[in-house]
Protein backbone atom coordinates (compact mmCIF):
# COMPACT_ATOMS: atom_id res chain seq x y z
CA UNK A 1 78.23 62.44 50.66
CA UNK A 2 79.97 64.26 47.61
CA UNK A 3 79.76 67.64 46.89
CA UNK A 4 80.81 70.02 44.08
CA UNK A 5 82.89 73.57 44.26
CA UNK A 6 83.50 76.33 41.84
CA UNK A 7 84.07 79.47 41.78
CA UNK A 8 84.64 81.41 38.40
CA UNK A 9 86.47 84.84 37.56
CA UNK A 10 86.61 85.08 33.34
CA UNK A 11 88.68 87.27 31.53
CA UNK A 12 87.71 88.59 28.11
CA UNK A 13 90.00 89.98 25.61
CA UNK A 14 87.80 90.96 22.33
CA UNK A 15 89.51 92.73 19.59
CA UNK A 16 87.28 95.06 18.22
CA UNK A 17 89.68 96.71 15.22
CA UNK A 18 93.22 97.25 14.44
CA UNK A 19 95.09 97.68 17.25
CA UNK A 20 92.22 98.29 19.47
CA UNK A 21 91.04 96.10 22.20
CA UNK A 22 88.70 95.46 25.40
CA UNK A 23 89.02 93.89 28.33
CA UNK A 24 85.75 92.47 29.86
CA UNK A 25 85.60 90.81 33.35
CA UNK A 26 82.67 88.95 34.58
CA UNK A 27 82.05 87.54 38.10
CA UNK A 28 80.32 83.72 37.96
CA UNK A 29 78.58 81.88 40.95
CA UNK A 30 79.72 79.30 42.11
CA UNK A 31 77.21 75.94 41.62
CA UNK A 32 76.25 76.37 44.63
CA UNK A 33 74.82 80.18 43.67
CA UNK A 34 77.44 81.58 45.71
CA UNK A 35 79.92 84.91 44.52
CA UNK A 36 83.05 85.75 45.89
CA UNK A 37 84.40 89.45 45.28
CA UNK A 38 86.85 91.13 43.01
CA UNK A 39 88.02 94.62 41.89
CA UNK A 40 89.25 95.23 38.91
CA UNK A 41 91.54 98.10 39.05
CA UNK A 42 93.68 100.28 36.12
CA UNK A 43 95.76 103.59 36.30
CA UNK A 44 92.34 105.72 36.42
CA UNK A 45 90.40 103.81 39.57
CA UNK A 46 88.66 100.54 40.63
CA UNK A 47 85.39 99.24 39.87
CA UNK A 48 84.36 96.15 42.59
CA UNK A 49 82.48 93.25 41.51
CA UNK A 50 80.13 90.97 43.83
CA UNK A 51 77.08 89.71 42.40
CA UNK A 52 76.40 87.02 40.26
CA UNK A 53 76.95 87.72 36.60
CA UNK A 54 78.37 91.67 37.00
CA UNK A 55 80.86 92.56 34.34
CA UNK A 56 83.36 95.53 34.11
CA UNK A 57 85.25 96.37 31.22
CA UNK A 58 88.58 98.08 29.82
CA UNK A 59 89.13 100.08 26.97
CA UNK A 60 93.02 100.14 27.88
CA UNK A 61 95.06 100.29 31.31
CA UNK A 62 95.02 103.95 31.29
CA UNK A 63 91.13 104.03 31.28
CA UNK A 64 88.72 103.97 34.50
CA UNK A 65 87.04 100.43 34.46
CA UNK A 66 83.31 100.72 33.18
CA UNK A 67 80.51 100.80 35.16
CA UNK A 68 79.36 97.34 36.46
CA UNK A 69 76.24 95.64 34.72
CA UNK A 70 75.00 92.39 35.06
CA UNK A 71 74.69 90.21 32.05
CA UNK A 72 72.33 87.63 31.32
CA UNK A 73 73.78 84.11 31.85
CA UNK A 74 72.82 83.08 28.43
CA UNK A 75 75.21 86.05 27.23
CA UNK A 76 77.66 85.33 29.69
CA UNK A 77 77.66 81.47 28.13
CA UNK A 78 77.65 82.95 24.42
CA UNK A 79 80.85 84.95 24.70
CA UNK A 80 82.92 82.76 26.75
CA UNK A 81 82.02 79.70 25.38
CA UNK A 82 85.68 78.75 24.18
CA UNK A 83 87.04 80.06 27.85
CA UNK A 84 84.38 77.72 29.50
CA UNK A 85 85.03 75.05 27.80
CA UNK A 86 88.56 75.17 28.56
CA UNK A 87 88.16 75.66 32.39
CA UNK A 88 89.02 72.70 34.41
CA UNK A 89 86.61 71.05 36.16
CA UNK A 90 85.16 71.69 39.26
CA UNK A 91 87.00 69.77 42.25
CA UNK A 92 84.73 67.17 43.72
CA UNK A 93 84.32 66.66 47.42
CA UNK A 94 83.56 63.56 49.75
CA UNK A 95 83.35 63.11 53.27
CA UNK A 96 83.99 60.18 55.14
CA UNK A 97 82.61 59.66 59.03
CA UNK A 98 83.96 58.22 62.08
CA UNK A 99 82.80 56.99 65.44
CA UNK A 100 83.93 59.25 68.62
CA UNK A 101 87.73 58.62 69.14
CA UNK A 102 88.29 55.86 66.34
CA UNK A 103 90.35 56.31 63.09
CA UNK A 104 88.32 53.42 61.72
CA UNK A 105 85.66 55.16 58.86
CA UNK A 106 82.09 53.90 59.02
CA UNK A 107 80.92 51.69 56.65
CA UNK A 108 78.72 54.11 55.08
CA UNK A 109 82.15 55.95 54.61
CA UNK A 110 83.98 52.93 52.99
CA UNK A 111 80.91 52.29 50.80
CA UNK A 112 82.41 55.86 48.76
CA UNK A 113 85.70 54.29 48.18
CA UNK A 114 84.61 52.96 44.45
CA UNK A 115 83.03 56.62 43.47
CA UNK A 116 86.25 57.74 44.54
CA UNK A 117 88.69 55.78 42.72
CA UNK A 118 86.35 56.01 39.66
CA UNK A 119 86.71 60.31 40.01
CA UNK A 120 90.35 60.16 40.10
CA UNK A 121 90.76 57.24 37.23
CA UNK A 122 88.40 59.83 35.26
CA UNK A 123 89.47 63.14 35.75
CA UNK A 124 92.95 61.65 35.53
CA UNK A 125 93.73 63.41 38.82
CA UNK A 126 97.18 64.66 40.16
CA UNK A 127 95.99 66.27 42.93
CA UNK A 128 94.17 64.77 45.75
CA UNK A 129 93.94 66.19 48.98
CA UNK A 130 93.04 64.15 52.68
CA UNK A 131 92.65 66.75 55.51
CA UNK A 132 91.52 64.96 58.57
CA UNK A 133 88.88 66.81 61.25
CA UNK A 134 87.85 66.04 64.89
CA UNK A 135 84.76 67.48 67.24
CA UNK A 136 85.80 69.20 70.35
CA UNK A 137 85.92 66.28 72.60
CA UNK A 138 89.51 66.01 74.24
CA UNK A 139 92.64 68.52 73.82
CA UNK A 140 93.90 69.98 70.63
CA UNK A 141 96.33 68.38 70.71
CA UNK A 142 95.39 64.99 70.70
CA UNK A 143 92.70 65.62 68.62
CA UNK A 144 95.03 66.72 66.26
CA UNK A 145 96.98 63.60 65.84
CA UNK A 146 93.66 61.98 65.85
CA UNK A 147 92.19 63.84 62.73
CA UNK A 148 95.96 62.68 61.15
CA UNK A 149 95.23 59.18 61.84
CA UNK A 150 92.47 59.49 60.17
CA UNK A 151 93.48 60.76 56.97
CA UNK A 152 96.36 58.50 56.51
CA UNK A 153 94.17 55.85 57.33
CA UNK A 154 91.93 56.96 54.36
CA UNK A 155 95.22 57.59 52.39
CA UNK A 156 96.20 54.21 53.28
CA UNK A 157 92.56 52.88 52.21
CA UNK A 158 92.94 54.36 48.78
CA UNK A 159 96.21 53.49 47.89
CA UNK A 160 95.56 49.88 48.44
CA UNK A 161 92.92 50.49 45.38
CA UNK A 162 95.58 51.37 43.34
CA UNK A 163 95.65 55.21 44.03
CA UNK A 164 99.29 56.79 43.46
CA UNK A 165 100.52 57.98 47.03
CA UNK A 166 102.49 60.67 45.17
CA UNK A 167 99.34 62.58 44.19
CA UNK A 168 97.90 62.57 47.77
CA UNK A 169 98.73 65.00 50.15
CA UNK A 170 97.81 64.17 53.46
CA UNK A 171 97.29 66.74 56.70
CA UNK A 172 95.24 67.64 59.91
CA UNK A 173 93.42 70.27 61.01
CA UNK A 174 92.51 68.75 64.29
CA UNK A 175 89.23 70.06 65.70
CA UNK A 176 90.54 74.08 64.07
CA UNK A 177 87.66 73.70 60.62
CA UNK A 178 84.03 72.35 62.08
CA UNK A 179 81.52 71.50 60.02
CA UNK A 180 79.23 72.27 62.98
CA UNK A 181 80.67 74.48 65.66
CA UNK A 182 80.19 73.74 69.66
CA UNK A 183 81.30 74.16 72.51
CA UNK A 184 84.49 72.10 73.97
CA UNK A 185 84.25 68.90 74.54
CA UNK A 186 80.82 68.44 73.33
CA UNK A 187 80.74 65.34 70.62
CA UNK A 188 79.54 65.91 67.23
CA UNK A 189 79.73 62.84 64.87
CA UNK A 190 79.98 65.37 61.52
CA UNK A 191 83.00 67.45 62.58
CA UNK A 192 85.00 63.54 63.25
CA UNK A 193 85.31 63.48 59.07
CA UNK A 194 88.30 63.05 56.61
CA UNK A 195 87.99 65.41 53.28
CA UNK A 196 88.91 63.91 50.29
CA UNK A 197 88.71 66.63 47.51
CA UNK A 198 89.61 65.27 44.01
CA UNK A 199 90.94 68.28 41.67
């Protein structure tokens, strides 16, 4: 299963004449839909911003920040076109399964492995991260040096393909980041997953 993950914060210097300029600052959803927050603050006060598409604005560091408006996207789009373009891509997220207590992926998981390698040829990636997860089942600590298994098992999988160890950076976070939570030691096969997230 592969998933994507942004979320934007633009910055927008316009000069409007001579020495005169303004500072605009909208807040993008992610593509998911989801916002995150952020205030924008100068010598005179803040102004917060936390819905899709809500702008503030600058005339200078020793002004108060406008009052937030939302913008339409297709405005949004028009005046940052050059700093869109230039963003970096969103990272891109896959998941790979495993049965109760084996470091072994399934085969559904191994099946990924070419979409994988084809991502990080592509995006000519230099950053690849492996975090290995567990359910509940078992103590924290062993589950912990479980979830590791797993990822340098994946590691391992993808490096045979060719992938450069040096941009993978491998780690556990035991049974501490569910996908699903539950109660101890109750067995949930989506929480026993390896993250690979491709940047």
């Amino acid at each position: 299963m592969k998933k994507q993950k942004m979320i934007s914060v633009l910055l927008y210097i316009a000069f409007l004449s001579g020495c005169s300029s303004k500072t605009q600052f909208v807040l993008m959803p992610d593509n998911e839909g989801k916002v995150g927050k952020m205030t924008i603050t100068s010598e005179k006060g803040s102004q917060s911003l936390n819905k899709a598409w809500q702008s503030t604005g600058l005339d200078s560091p020793d002004t108060l920040p406008s009052e937030p408006e939302i913008l339409e996207e297709k405005e949004v789009k028009r005046i940052f076109a050059q700093a869109l373009k230039a963003q970096p891509a969103p990272a891109v997220s896959f998941l790979f399964y495993f049965p109760k207590g084996s470091n072994e992926p399934t085969a559904e998981s191994l099946a990924l492995i070419p979409e994988i390698i084809a991502t990080i040829a592509s995006r000519q990636s230099k950053d690849v991260s492996v975090i290995g997860h567990s359910d509940r089942v078992g103590s924290g600590e062993l589950n912990y040096k479980l979830s590791l298994k797993r990822a340098k098992c994946v590691a391992k999988l993808l490096i045979s393909k060719g992938v450069n160890r040096d941009i993978l950076e491998i780690t556990s976070y035991g049974e501490a980041v569910p996908l699903i939570k539950t109660a101890d030691e109750v067995t949930e096969p989506k929480n026993r997953r390896v993250e690979i997230t491709v940047r």
